[in-house]
C-alpha atoms as a PDB file:
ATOM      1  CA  UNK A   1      -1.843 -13.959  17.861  1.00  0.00           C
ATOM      2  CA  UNK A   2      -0.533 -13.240  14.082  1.00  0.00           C
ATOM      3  CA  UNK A   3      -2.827 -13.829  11.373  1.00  0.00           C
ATOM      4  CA  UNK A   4      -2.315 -17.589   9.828  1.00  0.00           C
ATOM      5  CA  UNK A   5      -1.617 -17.242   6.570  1.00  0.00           C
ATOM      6  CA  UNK A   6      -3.609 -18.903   3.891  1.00  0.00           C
ATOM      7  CA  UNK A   7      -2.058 -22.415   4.147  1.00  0.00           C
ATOM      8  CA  UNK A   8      -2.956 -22.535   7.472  1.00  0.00           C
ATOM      9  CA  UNK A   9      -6.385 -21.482   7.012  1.00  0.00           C
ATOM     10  CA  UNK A  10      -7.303 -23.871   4.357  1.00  0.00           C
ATOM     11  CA  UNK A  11      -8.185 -26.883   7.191  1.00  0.00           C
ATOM     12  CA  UNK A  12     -10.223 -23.947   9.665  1.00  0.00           C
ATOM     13  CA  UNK A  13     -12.671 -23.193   6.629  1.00  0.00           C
ATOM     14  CA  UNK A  14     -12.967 -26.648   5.482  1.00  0.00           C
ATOM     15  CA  UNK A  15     -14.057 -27.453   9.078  1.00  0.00           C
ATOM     16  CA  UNK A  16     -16.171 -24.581   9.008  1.00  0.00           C
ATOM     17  CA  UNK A  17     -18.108 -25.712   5.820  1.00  0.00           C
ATOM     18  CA  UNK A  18     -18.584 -29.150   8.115  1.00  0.00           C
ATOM     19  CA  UNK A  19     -22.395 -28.336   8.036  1.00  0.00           C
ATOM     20  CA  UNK A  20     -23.039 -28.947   4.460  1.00  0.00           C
ATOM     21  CA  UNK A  21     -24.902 -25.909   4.549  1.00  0.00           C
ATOM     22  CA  UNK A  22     -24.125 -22.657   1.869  1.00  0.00           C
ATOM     23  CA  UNK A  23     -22.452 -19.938   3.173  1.00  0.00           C
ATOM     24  CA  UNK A  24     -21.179 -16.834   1.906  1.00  0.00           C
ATOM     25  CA  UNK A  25     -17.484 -15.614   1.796  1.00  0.00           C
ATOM     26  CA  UNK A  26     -18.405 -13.070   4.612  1.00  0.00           C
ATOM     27  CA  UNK A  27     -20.045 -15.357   7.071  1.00  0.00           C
ATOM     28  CA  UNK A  28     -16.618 -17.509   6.406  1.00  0.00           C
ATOM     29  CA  UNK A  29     -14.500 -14.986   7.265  1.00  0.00           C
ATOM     30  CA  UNK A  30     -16.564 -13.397  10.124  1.00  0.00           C
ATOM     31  CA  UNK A  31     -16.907 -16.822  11.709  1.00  0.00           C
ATOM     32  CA  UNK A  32     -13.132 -17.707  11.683  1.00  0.00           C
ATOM     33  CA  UNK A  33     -12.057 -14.723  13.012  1.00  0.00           C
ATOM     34  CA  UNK A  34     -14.528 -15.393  15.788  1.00  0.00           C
ATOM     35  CA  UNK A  35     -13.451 -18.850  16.410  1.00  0.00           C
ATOM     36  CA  UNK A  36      -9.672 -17.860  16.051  1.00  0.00           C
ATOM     37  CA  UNK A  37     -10.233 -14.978  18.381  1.00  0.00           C
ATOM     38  CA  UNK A  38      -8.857 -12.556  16.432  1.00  0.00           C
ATOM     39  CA  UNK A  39      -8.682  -8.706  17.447  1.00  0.00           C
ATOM     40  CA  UNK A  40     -10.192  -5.777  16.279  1.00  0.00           C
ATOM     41  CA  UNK A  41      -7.043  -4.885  15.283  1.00  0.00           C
ATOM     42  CA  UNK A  42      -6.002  -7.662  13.193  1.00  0.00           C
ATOM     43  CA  UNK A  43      -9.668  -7.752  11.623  1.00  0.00           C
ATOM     44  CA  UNK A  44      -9.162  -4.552  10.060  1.00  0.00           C
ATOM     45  CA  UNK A  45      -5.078  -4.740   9.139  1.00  0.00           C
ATOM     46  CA  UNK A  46      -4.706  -3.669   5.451  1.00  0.00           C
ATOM     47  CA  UNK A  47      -2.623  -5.150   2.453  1.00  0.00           C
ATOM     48  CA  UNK A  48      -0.126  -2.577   1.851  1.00  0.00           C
ATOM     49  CA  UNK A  49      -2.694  -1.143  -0.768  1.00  0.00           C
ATOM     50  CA  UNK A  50      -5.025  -0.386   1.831  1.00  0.00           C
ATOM     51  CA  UNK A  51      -8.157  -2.006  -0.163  1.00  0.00           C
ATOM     52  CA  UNK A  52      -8.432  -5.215   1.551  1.00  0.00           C
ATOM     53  CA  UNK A  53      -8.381  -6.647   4.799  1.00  0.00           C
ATOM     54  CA  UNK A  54      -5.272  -8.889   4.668  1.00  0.00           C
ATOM     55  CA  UNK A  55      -7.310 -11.546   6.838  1.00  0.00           C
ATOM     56  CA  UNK A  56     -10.238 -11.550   4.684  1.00  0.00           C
ATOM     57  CA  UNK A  57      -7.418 -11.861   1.561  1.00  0.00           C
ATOM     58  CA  UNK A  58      -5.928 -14.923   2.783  1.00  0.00           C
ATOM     59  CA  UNK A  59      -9.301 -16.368   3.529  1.00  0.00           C
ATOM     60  CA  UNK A  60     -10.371 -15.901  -0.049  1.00  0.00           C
ATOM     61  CA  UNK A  61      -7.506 -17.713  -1.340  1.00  0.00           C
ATOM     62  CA  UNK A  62      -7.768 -20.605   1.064  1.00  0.00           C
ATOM     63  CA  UNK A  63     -11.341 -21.206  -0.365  1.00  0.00           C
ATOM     64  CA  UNK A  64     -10.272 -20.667  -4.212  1.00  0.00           C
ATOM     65  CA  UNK A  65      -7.975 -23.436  -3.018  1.00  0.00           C
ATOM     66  CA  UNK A  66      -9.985 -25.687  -1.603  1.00  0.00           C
ATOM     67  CA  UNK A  67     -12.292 -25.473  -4.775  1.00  0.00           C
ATOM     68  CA  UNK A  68      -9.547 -25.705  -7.386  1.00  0.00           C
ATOM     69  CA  UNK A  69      -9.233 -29.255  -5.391  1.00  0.00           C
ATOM     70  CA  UNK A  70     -12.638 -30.216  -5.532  1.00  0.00           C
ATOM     71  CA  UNK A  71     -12.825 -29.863  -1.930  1.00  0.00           C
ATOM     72  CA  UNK A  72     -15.255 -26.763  -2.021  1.00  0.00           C
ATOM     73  CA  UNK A  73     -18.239 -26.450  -4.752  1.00  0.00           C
ATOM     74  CA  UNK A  74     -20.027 -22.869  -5.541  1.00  0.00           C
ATOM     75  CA  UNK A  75     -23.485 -22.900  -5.479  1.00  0.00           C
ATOM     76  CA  UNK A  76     -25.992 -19.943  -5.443  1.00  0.00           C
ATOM     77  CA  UNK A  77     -23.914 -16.644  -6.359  1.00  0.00           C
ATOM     78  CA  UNK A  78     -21.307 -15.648  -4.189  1.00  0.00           C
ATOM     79  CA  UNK A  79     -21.792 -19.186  -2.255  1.00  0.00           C
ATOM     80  CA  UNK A  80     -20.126 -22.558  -1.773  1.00  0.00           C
ATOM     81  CA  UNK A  81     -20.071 -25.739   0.379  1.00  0.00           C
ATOM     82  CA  UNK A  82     -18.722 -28.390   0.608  1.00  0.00           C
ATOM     83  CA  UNK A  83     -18.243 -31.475  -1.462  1.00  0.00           C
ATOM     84  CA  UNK A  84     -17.655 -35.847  -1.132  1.00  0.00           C
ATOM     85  CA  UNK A  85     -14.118 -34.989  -1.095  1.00  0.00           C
ATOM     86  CA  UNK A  86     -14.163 -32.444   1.605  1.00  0.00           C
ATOM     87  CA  UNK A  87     -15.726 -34.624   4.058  1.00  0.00           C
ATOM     88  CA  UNK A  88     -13.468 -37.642   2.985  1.00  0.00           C
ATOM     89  CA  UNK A  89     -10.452 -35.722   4.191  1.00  0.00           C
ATOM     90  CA  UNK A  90     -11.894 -34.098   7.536  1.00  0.00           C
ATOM     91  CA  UNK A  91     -13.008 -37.822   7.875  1.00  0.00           C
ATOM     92  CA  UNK A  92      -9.032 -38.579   7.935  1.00  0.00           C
ATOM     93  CA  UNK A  93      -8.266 -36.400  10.397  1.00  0.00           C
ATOM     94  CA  UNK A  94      -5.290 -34.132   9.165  1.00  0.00           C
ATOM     95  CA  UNK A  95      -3.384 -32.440  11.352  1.00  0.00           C
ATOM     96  CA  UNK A  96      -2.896 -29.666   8.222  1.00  0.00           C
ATOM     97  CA  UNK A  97      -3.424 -28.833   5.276  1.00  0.00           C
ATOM     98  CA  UNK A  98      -1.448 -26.724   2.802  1.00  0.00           C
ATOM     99  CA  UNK A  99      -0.503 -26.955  -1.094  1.00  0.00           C
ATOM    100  CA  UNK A 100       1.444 -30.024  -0.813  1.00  0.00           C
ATOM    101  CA  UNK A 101      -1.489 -31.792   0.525  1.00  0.00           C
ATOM    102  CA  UNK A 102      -3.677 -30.565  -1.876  1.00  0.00           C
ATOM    103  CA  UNK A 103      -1.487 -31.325  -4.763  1.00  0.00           C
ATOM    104  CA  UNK A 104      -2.428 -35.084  -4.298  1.00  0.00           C
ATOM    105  CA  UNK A 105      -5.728 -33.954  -6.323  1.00  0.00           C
ATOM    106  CA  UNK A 106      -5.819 -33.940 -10.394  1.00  0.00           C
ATOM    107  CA  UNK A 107      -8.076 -30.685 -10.487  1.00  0.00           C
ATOM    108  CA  UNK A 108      -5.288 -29.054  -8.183  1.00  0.00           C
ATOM    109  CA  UNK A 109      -2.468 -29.964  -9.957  1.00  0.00           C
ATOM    110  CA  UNK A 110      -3.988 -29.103 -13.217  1.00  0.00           C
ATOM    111  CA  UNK A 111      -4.758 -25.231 -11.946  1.00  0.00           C
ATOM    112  CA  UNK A 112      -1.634 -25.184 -10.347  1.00  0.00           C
ATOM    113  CA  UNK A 113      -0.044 -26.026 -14.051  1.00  0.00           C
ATOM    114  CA  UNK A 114      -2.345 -23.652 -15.673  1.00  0.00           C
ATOM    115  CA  UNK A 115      -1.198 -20.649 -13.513  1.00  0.00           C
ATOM    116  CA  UNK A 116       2.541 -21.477 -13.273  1.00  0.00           C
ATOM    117  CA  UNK A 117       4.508 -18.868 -15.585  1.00  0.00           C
ATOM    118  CA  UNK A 118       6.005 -20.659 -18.795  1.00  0.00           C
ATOM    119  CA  UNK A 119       9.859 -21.116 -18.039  1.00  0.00           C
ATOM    120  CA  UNK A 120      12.420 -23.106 -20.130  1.00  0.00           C
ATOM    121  CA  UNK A 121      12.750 -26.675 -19.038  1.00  0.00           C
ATOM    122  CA  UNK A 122      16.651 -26.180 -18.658  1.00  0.00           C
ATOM    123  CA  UNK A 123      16.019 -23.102 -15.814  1.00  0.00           C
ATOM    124  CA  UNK A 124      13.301 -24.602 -14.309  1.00  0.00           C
ATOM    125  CA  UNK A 125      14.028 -24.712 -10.516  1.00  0.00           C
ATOM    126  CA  UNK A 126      12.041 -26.273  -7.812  1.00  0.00           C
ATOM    127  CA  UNK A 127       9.278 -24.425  -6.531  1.00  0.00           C
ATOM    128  CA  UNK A 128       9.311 -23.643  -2.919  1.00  0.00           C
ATOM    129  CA  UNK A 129       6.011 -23.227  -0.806  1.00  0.00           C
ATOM    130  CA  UNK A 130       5.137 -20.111   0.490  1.00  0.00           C
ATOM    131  CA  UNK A 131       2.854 -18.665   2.666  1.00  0.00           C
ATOM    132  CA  UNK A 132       1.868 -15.796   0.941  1.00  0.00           C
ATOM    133  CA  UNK A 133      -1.609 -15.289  -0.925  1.00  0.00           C
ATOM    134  CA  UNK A 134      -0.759 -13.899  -4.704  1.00  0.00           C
ATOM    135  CA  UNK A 135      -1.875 -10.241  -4.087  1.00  0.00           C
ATOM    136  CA  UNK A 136       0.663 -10.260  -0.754  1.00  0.00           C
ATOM    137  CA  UNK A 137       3.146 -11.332  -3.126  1.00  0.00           C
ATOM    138  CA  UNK A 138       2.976  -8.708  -5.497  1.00  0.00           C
ATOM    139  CA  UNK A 139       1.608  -5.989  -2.941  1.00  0.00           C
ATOM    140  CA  UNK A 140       5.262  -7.099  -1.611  1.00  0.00           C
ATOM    141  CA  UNK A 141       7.432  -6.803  -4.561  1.00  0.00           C
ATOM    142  CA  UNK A 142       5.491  -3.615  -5.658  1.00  0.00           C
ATOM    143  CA  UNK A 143       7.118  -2.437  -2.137  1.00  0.00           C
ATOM    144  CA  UNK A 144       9.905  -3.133  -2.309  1.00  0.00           C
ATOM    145  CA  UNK A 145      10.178  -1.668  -6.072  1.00  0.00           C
ATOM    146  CA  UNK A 146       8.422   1.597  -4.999  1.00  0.00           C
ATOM    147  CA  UNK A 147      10.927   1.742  -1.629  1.00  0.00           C
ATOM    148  CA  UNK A 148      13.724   1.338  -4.333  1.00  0.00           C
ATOM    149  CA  UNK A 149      12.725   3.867  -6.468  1.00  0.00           C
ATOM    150  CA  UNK A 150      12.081   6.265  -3.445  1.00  0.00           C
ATOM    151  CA  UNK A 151      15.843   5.788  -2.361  1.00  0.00           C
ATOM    152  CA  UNK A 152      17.410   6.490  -5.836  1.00  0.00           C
ATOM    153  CA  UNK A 153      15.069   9.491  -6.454  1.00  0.00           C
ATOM    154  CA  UNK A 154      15.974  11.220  -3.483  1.00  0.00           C
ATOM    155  CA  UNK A 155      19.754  10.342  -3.989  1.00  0.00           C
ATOM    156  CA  UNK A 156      18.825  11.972  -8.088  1.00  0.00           C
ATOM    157  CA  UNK A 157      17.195  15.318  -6.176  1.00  0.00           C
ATOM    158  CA  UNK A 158      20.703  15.442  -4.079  1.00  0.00           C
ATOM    159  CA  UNK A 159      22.852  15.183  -6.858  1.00  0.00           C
ATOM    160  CA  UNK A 160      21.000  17.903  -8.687  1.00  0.00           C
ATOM    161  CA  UNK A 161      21.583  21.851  -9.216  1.00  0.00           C
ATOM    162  CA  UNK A 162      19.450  23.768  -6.914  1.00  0.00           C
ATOM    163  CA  UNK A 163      17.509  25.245  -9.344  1.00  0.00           C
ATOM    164  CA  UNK A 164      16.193  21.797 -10.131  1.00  0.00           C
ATOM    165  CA  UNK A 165      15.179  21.349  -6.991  1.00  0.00           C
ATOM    166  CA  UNK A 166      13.002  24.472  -6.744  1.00  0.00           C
ATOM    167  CA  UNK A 167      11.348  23.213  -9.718  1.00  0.00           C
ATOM    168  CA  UNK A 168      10.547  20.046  -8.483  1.00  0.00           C
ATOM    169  CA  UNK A 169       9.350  21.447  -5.219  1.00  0.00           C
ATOM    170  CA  UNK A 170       6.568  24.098  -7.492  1.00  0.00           C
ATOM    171  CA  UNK A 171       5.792  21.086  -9.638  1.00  0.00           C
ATOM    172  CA  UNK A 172       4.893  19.054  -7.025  1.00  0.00           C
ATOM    173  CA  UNK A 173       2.747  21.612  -5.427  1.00  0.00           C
ATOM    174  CA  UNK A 174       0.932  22.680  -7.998  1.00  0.00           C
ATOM    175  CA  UNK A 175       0.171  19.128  -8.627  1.00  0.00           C
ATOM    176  CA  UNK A 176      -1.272  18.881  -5.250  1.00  0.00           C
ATOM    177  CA  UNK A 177      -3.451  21.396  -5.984  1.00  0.00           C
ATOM    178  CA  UNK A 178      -1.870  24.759  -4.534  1.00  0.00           C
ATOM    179  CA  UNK A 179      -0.452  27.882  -5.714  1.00  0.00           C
ATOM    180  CA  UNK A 180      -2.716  28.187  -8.494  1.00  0.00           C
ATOM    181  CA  UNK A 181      -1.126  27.772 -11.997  1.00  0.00           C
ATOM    182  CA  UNK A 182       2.416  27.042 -12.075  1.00  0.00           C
ATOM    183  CA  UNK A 183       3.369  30.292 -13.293  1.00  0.00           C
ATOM    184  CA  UNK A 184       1.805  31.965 -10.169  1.00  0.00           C
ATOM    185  CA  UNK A 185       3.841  29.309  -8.199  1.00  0.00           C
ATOM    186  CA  UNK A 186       6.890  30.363  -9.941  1.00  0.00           C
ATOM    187  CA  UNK A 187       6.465  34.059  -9.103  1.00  0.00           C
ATOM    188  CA  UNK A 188       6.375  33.501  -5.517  1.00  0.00           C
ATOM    189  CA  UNK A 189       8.827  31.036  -5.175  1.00  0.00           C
ATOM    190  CA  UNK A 190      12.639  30.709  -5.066  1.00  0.00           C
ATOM    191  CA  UNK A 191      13.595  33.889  -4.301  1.00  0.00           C
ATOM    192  CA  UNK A 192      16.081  32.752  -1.042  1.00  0.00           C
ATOM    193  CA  UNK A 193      18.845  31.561  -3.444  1.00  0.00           C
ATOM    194  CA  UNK A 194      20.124  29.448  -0.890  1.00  0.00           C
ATOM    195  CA  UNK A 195      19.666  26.183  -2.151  1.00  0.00           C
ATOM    196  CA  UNK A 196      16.523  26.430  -0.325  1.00  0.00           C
ATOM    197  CA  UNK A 197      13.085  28.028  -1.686  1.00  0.00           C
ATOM    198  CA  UNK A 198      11.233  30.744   0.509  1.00  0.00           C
ATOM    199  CA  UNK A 199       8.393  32.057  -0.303  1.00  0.00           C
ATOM    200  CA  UNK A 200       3.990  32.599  -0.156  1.00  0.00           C
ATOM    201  CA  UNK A 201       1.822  30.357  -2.435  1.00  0.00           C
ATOM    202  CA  UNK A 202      -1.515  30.138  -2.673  1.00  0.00           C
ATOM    203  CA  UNK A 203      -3.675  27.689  -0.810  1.00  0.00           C
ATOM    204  CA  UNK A 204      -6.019  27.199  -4.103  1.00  0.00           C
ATOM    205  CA  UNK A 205      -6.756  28.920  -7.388  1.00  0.00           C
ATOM    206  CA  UNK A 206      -8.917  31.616  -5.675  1.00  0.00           C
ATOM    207  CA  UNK A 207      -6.411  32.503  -3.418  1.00  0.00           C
ATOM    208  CA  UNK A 208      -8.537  32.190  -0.260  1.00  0.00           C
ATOM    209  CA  UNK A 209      -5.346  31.648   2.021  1.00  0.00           C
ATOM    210  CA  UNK A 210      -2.069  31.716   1.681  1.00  0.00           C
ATOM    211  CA  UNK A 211       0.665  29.088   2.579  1.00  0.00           C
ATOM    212  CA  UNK A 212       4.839  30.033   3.864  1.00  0.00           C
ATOM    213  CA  UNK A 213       6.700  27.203   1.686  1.00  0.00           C
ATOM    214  CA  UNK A 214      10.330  26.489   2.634  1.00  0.00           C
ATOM    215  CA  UNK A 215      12.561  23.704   1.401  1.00  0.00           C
ATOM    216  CA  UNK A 216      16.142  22.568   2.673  1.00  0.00           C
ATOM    217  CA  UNK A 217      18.528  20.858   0.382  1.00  0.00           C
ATOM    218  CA  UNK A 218      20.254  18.958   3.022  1.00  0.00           C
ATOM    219  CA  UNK A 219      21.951  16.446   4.153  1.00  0.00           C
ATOM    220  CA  UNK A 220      21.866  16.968   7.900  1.00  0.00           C
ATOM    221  CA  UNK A 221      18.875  16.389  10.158  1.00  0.00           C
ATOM    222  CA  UNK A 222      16.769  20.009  10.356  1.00  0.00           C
ATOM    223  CA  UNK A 223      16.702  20.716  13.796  1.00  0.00           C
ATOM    224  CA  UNK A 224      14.300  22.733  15.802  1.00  0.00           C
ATOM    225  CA  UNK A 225      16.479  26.004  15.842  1.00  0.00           C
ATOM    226  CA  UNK A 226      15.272  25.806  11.850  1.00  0.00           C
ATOM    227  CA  UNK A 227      11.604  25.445  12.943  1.00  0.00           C
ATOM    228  CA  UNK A 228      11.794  28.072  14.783  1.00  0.00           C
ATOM    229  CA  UNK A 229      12.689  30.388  12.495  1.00  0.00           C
ATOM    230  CA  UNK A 230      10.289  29.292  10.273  1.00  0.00           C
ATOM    231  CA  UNK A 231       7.803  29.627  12.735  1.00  0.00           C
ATOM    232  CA  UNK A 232       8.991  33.175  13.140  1.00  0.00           C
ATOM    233  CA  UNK A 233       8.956  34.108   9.039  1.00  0.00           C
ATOM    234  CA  UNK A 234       5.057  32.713   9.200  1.00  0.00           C
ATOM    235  CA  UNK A 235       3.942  35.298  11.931  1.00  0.00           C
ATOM    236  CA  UNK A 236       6.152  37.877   9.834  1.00  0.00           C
ATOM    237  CA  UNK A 237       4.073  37.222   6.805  1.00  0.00           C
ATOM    238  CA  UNK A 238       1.008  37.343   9.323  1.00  0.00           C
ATOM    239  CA  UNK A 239       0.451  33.809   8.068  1.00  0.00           C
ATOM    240  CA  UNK A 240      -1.059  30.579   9.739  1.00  0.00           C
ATOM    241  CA  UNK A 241       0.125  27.292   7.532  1.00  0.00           C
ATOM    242  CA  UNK A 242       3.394  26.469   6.607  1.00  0.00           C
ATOM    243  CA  UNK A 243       5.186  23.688   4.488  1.00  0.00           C
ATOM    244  CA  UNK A 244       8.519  22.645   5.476  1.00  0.00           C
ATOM    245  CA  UNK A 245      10.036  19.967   2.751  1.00  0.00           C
ATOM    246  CA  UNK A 246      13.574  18.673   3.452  1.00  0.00           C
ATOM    247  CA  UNK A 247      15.516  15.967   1.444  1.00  0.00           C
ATOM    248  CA  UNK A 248      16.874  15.255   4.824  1.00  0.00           C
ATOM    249  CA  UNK A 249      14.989  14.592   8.165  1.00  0.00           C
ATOM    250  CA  UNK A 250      13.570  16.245  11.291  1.00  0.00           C
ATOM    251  CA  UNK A 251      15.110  15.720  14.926  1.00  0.00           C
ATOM    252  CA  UNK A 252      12.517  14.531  17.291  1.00  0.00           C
ATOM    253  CA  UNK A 253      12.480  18.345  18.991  1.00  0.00           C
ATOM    254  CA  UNK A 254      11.934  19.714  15.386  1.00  0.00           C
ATOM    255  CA  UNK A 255       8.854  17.682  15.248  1.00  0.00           C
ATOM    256  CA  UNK A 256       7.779  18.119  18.589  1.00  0.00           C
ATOM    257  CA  UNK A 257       8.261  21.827  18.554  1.00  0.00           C
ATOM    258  CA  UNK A 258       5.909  22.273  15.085  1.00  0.00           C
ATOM    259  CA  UNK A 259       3.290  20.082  17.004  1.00  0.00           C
ATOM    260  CA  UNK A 260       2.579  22.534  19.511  1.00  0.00           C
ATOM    261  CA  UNK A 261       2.909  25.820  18.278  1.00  0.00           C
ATOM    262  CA  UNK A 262      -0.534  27.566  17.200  1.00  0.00           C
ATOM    263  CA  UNK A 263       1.117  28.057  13.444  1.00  0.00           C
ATOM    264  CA  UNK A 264      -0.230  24.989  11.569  1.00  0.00           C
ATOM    265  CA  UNK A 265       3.363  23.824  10.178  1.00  0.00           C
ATOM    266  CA  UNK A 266       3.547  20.630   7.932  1.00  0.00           C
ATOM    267  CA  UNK A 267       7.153  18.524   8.000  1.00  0.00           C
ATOM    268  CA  UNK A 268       7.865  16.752   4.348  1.00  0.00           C
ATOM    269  CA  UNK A 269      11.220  15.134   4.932  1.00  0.00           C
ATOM    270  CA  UNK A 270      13.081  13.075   2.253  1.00  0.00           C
ATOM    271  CA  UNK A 271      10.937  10.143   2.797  1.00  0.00           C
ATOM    272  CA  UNK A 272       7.697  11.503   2.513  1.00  0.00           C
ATOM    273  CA  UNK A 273       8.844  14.067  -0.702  1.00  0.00           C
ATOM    274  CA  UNK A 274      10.013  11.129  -2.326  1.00  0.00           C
ATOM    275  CA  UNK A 275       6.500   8.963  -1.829  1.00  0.00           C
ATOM    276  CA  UNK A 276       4.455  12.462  -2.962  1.00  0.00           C
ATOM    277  CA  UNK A 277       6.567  12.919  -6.128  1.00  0.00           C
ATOM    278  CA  UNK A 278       6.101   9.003  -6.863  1.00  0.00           C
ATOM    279  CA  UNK A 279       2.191   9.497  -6.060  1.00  0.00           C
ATOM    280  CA  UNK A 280       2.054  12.547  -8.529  1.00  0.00           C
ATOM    281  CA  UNK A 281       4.582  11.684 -11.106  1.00  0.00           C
ATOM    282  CA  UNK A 282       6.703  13.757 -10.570  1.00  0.00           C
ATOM    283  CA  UNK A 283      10.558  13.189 -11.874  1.00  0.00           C
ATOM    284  CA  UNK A 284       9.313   9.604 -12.173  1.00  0.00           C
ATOM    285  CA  UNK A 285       7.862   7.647 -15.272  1.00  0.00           C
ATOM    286  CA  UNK A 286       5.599   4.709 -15.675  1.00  0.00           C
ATOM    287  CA  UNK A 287       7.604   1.644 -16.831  1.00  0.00           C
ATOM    288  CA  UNK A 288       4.351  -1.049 -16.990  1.00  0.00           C
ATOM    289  CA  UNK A 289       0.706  -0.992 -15.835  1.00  0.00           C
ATOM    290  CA  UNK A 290      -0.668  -4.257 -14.929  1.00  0.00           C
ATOM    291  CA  UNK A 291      -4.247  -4.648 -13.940  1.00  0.00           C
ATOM    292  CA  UNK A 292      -5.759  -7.291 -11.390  1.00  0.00           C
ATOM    293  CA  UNK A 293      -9.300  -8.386 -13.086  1.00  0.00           C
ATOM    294  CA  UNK A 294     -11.619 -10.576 -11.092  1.00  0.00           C
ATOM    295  CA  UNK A 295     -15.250 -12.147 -12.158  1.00  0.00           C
ATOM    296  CA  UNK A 296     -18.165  -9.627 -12.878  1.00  0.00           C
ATOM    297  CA  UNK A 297     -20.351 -11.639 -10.370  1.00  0.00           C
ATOM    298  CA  UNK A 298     -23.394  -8.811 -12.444  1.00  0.00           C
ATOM    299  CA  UNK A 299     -22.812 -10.339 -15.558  1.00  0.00           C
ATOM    300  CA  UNK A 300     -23.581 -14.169 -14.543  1.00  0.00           C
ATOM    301  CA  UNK A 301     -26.349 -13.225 -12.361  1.00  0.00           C
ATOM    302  CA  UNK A 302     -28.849 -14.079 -14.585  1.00  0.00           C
ATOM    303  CA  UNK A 303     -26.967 -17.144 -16.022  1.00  0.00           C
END
């Protein structure tokens, strides 16, 4: 089954406070996702940031929810149950509950004003429900702004001269950690002169290893015949790792090919060279930094 999102959630942990009893945020979540049966799988899918369980998010937010109603109280640190009001409305019986429902409440409505952005009374348009928690929400847009940014980059590294390109590609590597400084990258780098770099960099600054680099320019898909060739220039250079980067893509036999020869070969293609140079800053700048800040729970622990 998919994971309910947080409006449909809000009812199962209000039933699941039924007890009166405290409980913890991680006996909540661990008993709901026995009760709803979920799988091991969808217990441990990630927000796209990869720091939080997106089933343990949405649980979160349906109990901040329920207290900014007054249905939920915290007790003891990092505790809650539940309150008059919570019992009044399992006593009625709802089929479900979601913001709408809760809105009927005066504490709800007043969080609910307090975290609405400021608009001008003249754009003001009518708010539309959604089932996302906040973090999904921006974890989304952040997507879909870093997917952007991806696109256009790669379509910048196209446009630009080859030489560019070849110093992107040492940039990037050196940021990553190989090749030593970036004039020892430069010496050993860019020598094929077509629109492509060819060369041996080192694996780290103590030259323990070394590393074949080569990187297409292209716009077709590199194919295995290109592979193979690589493959070839690595046993040339009596070498055992490779880097392939492409601002194009590999066919499926490409890939298959690099998986099962003894040469360790890595395959960058557009996609992924575009994600590394947006991990490492490279070509890219930072617009805005916003930071999420939640309660030092430390802090209050003596309060």
């Amino acid at each position: 089954m998919p994971i309910p999102d947080y409006q449909a959630l809000l009812l199962p942990v209000l039933r699941f406070l039924e007890d009166g009893e405290e409980h913890s945020l991680r006996e909540t979540i661990d008993g709901l996702s026995g009760s709803l049966r979920l799988s091991e799988e969808e217990k441990r899918e990630l927000l796209p940031s990869g720091r939080q369980p997106v089933f343990d998010n949405r649980v979160g937010w349906a109990r901040t929810y329920l207290k900014k109603a007054g249905l939920l109280e915290p007790t003891r640190r990092g505790s809650f149950r539940i309150t008059g009001s919570g019992r009044s409305v399992l006593a009625s019986k709802p089929a479900r509950l979601g913001v709408k429902f809760l809105e009927q409440f005066p504490e709800f409505r007043e969080f609910k004003e307090l975290s609405r952005p400021r608009k001008n009374t003249a754009d003001q348009e009518t708010e539309k429900e959604t089932s996302s928690t906040p973090e999904e929400a921006l974890e989304e847009a952040y997507a879909t702004l870093r997917s952007s940014l991806a696109s256009d980059l790669l379509a910048q590294i196209k446009r630009s001269p080859p030489s560019l390109f070849e110093q992107l590609v040492i940039d990037l590597l050196v940021k990553m950690g190989y090749g030593g400084s970036r004039q020892d990258a430069g010496q050993v780098i860019g020598k094929s002169g077509d629109e492509g770099i060819d060369g041996i960099i080192k694996e780290d600054r103590l030259g323990l290893d070394t590393i074949y680099v080569q990187a297409k320019r292209w716009e077709n898909t590199v194919g295995r015949p290109e592979i193979q060739k690589f493959a070839g220039a690595l046993q040339g250079q009596r070498a055992k790792k490779g880097i392939f980067l492409t601002t194009a893509d590999f066919s499926r036999e490409a890939r298959d090919f690099a998986s099962r020869i003894e040469s360790k070969i890595i395959l960058i293609d557009g996609e992924e060279l575009a994600e590394l140079l947006i991990d490492f800053d490279i070509g890219v700048s930072t617009v805005n930094v916003y930071q999420l800040k939640k309660i030092d729970s430390d802090y209050f622990a003596d309060v």
